[in-house]
Each structure stands twice: as structure tokens, then as C-alpha cells.
N, C-alpha and C. Protein backbone atom coordinates (compact mmCIF):
# COMPACT_ATOMS: atom_id res chain seq x y z
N UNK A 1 -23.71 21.52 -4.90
CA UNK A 1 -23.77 20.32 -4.11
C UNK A 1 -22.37 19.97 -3.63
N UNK A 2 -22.23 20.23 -2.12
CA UNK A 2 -21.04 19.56 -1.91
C UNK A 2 -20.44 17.65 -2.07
N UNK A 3 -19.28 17.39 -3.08
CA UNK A 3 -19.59 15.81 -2.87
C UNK A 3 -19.32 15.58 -1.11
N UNK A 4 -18.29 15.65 -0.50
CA UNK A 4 -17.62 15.17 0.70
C UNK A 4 -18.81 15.99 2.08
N UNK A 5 -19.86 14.98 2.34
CA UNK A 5 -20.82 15.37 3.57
C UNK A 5 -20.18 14.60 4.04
N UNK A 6 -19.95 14.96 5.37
CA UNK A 6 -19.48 13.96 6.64
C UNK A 6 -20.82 13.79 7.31
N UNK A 7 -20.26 12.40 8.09
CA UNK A 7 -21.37 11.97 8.78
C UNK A 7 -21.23 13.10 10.24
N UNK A 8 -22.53 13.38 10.64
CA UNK A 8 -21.99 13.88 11.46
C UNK A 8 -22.34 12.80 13.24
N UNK A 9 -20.74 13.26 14.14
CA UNK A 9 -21.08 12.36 15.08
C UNK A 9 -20.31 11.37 15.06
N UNK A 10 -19.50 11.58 13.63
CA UNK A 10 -18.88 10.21 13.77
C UNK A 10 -17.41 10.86 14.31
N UNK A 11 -16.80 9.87 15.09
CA UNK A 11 -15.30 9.96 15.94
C UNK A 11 -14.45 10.06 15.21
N UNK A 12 -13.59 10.89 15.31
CA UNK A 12 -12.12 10.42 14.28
C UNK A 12 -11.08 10.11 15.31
N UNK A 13 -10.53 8.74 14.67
CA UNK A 13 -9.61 7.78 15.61
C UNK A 13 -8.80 8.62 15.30
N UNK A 14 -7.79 8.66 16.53
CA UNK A 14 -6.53 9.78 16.56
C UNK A 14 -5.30 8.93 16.11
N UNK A 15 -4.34 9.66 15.40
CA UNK A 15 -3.10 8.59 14.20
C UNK A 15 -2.25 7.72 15.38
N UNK A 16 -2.25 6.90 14.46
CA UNK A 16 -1.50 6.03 15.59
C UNK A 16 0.02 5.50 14.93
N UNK A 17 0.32 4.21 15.01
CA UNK A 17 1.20 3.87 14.44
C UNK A 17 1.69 4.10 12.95
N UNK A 18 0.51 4.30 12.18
CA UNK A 18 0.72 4.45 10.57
C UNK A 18 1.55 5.79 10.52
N UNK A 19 1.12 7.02 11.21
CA UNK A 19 2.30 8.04 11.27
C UNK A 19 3.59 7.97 11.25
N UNK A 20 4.24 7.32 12.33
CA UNK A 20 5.60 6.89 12.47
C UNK A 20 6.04 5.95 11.39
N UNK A 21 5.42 5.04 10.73
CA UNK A 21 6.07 4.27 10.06
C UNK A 21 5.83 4.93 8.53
N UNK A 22 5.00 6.05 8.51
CA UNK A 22 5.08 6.81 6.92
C UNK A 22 6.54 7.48 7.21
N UNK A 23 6.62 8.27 8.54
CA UNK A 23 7.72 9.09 8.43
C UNK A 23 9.39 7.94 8.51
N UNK A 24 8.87 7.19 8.82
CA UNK A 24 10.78 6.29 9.04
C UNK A 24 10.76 5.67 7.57
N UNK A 25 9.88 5.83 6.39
CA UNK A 25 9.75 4.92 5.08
C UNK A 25 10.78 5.53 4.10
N UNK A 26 11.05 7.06 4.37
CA UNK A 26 11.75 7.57 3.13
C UNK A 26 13.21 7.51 4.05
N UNK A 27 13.74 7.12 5.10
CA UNK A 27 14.96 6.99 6.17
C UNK A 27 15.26 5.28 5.78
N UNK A 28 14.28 4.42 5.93
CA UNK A 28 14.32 3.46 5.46
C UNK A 28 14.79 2.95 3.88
N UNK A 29 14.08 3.22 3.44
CA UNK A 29 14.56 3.03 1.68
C UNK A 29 16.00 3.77 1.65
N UNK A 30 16.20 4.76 1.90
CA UNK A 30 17.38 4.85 1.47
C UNK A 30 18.76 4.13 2.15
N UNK A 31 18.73 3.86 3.51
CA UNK A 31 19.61 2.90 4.46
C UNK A 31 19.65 1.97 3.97
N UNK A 32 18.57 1.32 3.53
CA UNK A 32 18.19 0.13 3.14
C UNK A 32 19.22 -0.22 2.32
N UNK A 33 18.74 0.64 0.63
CA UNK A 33 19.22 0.63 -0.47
C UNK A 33 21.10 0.47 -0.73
N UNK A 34 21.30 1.54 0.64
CA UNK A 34 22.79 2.16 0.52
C UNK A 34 23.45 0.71 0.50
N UNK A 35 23.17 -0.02 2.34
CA UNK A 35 23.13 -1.56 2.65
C UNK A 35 23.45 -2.39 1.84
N UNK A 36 22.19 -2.49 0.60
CA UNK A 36 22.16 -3.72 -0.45
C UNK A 36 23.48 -3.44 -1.09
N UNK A 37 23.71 -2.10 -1.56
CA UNK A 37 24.27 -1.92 -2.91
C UNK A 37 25.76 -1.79 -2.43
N UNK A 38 26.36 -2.05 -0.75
CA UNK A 38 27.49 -2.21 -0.16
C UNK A 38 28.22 -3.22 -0.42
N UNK A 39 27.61 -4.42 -0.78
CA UNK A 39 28.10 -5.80 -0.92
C UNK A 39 29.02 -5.42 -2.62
N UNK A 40 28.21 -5.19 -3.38
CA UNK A 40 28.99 -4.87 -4.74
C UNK A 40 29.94 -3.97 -4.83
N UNK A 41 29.77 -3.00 -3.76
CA UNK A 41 31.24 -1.87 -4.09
C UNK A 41 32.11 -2.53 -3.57
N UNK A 42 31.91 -3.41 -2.27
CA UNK A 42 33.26 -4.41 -1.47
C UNK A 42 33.80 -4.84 -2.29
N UNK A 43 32.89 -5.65 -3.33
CA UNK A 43 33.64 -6.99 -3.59
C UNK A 43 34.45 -6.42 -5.16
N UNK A 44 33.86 -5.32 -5.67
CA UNK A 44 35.03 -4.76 -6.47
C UNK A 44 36.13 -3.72 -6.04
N UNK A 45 36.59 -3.55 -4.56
CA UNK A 45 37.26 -3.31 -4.02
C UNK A 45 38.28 -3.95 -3.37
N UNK A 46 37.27 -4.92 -3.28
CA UNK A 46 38.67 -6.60 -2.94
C UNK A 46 39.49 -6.92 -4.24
N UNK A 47 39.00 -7.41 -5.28
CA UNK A 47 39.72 -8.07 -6.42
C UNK A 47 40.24 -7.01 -6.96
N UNK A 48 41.21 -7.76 -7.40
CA UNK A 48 42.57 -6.35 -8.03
C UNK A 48 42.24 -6.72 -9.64
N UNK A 49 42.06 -8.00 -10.28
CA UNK A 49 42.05 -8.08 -11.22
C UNK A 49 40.90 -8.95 -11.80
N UNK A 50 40.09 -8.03 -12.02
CA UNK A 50 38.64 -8.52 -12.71
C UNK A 50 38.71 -9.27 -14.01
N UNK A 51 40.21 -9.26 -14.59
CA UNK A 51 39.98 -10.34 -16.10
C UNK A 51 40.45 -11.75 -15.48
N UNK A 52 40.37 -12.10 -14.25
CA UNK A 52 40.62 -13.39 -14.03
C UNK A 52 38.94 -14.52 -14.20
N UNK A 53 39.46 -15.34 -14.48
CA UNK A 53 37.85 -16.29 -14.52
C UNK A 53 37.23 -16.26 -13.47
N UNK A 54 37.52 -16.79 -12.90
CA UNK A 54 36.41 -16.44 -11.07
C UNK A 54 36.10 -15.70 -10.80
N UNK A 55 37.10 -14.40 -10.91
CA UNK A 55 36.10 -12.90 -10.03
C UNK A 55 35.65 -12.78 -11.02
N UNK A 56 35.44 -12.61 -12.21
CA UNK A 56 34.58 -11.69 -12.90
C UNK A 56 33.31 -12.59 -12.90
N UNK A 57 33.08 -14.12 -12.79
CA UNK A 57 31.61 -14.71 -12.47
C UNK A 57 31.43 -14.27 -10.46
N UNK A 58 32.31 -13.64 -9.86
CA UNK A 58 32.13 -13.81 -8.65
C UNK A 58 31.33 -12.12 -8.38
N UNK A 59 32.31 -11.51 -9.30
CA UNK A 59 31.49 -9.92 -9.21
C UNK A 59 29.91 -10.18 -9.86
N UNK A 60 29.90 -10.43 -11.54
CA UNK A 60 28.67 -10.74 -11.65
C UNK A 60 27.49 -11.19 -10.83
N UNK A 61 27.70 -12.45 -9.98
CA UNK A 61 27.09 -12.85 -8.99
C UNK A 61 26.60 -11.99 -7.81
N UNK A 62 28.00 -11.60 -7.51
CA UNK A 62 26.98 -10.43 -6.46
C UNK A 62 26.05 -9.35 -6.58
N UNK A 63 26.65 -9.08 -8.10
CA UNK A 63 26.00 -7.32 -8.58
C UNK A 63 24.63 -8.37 -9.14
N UNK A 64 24.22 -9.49 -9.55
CA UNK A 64 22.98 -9.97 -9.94
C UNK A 64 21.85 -9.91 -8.02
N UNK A 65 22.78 -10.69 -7.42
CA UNK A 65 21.88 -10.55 -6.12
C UNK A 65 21.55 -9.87 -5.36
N UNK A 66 22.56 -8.57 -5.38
CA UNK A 66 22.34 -7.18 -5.18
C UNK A 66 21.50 -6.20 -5.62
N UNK A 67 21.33 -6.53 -6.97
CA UNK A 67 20.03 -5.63 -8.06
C UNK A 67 18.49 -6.53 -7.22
N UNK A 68 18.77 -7.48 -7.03
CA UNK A 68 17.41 -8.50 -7.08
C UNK A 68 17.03 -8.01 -5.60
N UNK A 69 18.20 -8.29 -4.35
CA UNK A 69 17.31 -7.42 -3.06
C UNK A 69 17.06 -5.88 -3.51
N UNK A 70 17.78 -5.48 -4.33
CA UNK A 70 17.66 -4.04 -3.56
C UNK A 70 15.93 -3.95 -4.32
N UNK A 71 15.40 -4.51 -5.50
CA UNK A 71 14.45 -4.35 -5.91
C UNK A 71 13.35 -5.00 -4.96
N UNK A 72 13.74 -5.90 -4.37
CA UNK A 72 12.65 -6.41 -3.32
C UNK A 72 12.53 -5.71 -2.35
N UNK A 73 13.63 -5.30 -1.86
CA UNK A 73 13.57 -3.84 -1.06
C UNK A 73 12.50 -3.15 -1.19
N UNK A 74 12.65 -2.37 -2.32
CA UNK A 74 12.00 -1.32 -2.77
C UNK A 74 10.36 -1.82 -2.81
N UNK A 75 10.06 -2.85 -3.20
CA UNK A 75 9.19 -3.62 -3.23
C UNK A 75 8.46 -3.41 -2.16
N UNK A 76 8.79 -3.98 -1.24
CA UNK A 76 8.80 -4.43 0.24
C UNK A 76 8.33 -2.76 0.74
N UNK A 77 9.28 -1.48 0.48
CA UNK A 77 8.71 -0.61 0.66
C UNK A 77 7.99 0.32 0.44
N UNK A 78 7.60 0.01 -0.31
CA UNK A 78 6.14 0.29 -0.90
C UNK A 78 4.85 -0.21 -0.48
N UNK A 79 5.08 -1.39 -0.35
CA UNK A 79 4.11 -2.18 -0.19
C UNK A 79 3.65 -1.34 1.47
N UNK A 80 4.21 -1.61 2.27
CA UNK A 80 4.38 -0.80 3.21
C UNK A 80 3.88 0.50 3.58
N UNK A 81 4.41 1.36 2.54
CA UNK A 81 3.55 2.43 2.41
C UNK A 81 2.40 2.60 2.21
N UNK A 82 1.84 1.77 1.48
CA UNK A 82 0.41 1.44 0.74
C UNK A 82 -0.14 1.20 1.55
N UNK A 83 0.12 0.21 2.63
CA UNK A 83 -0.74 -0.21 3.21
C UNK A 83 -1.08 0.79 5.24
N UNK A 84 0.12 1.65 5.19
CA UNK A 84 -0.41 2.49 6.25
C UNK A 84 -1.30 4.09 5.30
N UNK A 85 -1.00 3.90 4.11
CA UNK A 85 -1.66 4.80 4.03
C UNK A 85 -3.21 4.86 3.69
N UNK A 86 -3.30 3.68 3.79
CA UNK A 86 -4.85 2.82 3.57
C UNK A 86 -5.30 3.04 5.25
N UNK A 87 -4.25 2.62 5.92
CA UNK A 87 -5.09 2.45 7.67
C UNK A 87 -5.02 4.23 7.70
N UNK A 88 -4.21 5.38 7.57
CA UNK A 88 -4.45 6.64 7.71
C UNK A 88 -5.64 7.08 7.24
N UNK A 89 -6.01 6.74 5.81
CA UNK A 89 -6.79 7.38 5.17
C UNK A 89 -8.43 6.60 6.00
N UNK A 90 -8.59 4.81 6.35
CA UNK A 90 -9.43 4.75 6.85
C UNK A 90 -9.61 5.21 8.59
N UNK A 91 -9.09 5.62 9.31
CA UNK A 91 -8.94 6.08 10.17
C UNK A 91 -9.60 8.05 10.37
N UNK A 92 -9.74 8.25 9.17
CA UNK A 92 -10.08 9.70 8.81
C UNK A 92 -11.62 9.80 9.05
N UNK A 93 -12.09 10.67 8.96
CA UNK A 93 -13.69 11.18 8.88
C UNK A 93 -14.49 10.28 7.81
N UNK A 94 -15.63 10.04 8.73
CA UNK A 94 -16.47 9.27 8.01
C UNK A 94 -17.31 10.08 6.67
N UNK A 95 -17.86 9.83 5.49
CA UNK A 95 -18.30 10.43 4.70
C UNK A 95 -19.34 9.89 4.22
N UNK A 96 -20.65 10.43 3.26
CA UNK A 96 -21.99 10.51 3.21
C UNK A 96 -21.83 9.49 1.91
N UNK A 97 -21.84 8.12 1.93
CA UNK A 97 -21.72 8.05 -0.11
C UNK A 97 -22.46 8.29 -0.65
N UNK A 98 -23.83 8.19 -0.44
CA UNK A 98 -24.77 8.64 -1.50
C UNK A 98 -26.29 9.08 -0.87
N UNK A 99 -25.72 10.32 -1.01
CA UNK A 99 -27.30 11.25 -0.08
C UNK A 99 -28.16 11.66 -1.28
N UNK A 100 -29.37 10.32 -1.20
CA UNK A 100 -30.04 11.11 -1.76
C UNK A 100 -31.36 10.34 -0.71
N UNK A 101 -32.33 10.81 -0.64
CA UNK A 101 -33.59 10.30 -0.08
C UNK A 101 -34.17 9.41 -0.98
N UNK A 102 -35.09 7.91 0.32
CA UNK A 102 -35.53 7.01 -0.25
C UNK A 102 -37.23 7.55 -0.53
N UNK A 103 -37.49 6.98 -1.84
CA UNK A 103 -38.98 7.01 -2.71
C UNK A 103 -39.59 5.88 -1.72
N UNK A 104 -38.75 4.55 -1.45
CA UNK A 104 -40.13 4.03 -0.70
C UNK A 104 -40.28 4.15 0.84
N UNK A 105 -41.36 3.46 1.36
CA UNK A 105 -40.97 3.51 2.73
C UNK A 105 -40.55 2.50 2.93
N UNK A 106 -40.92 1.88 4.45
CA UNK A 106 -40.88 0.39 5.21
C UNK A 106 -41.65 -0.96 4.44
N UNK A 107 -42.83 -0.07 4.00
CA UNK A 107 -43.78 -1.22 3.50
C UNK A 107 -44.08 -0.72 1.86
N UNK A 108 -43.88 -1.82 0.94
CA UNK A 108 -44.18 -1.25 -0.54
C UNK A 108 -45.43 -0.70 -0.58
N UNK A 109 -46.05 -0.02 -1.56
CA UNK A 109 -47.47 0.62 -1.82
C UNK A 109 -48.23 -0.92 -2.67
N UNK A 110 -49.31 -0.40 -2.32
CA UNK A 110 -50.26 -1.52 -2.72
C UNK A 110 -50.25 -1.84 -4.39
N UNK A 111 -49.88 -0.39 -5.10
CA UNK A 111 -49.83 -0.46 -6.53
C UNK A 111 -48.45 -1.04 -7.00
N UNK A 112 -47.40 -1.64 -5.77
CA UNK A 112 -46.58 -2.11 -6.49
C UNK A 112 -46.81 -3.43 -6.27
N UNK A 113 -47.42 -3.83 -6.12
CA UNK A 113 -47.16 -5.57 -5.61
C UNK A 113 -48.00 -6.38 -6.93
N UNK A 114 -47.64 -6.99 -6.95
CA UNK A 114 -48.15 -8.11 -8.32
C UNK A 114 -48.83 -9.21 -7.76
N UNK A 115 -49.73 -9.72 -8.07
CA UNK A 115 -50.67 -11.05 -7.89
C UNK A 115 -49.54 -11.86 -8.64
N UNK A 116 -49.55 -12.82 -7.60
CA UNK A 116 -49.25 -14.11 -7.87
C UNK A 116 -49.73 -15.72 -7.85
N UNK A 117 -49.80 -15.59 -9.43
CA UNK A 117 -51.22 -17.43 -10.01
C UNK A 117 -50.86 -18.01 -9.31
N UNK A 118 -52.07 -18.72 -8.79
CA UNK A 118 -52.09 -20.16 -8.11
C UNK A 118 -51.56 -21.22 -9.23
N UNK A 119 -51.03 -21.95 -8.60
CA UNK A 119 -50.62 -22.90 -10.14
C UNK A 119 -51.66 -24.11 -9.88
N UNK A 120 -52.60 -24.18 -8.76
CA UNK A 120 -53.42 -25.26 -8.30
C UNK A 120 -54.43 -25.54 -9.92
């Protein structure tokens, strides 16, 4: 028994946008990422001396808000992915879910129907 019967007759929509934006996702994440994680190499490239009180809450600070986009980032691209690969995959050939033939017809058989009491 094959599981995957296609319907037959049915159209397959030709790829559209979800293509291009699967292929720019792995160009993306990483630009992205490089981006976020630029702000923290600066700013320990600026300060000469990290045992002073301020920069070292000023580095902390950035390298905290830097971890937090770059994870929303990542977030963000995923999510993304997920969701063209949902419009690709529904965009694909239609399929049979459950072929099996119906026992009744249009109208039930007379031996299935039940009398129902008058309550008069």
C-alpha cells in the first residue's frame, strides 16, 4: 500500500517568494549575528582600562544587550524559517489522507434507523 496517493488533477502552485527568503536565511543569520556581536568588540576596543568602575558596568551592559538581540535574532530567524517552510511545503502536491471506501451510502439502510417513542 502506498501511504502518499496524490490527488490526481490537483495544480501545484509554482514557488514563489518562500524560495528566496529560505535561501537569504542562512546569509541573514550570520550578517545579522556578526552586526549584533560588533557593538561588544567596539566597546572593548575603546576602553583601555577595564578595572575602572564605569567601563567595566559599561562593557557588562553592552555584552548583556548584545547576547539578548543576538538571541532574538536568532529567534526571529527561525521563526521565519518555519513559517516559509510551512507556505513551501503547503504549496506542494495535494495528497489522499485516508483512502479507504465508504460502507454507507447517501441514505442510511432501513436496519439502521431506530424508532423513536412518542412521549404523548
Amino acid at each position: 500500500m502506498n501511504l502518499f496517493n496524490r490527488i490526481p488533477g490537483f495544480v501545484v502552485t509554482p514557488p514563489g517568494m518562500e524560495r528566496r527568503v529560505l535561501a537569504l536565511l542562512p546569509k541573514a543569520l550570520v550578517v545579522g549575528s556578526l552586526l549584533l556581536a560588533l557593538p561588544s568588540l567596539v566597546i572593548r576596543l575603546l576602553v583601555n582600562d577595564a578595572l575602572e568602575l564605569g567601563t567595566s558596568t559599561l562593557v557588562s551592559t553592552v555584552d548583556i544587550y548584545g547576547i539578548s538581540l543576538l538571541l532574538l535574532h536568532w529567534a526571529v530567524v527561525i521563526t521565519v524559517a518555519i513559517a516559509a517552510f510551512i507556505v513551501m511545503v503547503m504549496k506542494g502536491p495535494a495528497y489522499v489522507a485516508d483512502p479507504y471506501p465508504l460502507i454507507e451510502t447517501d441514505e442510511p439502510s432501513p436496519s439502521k434507523l431506530q424508532e423513536v417513542p412518542d412521549l404523548d
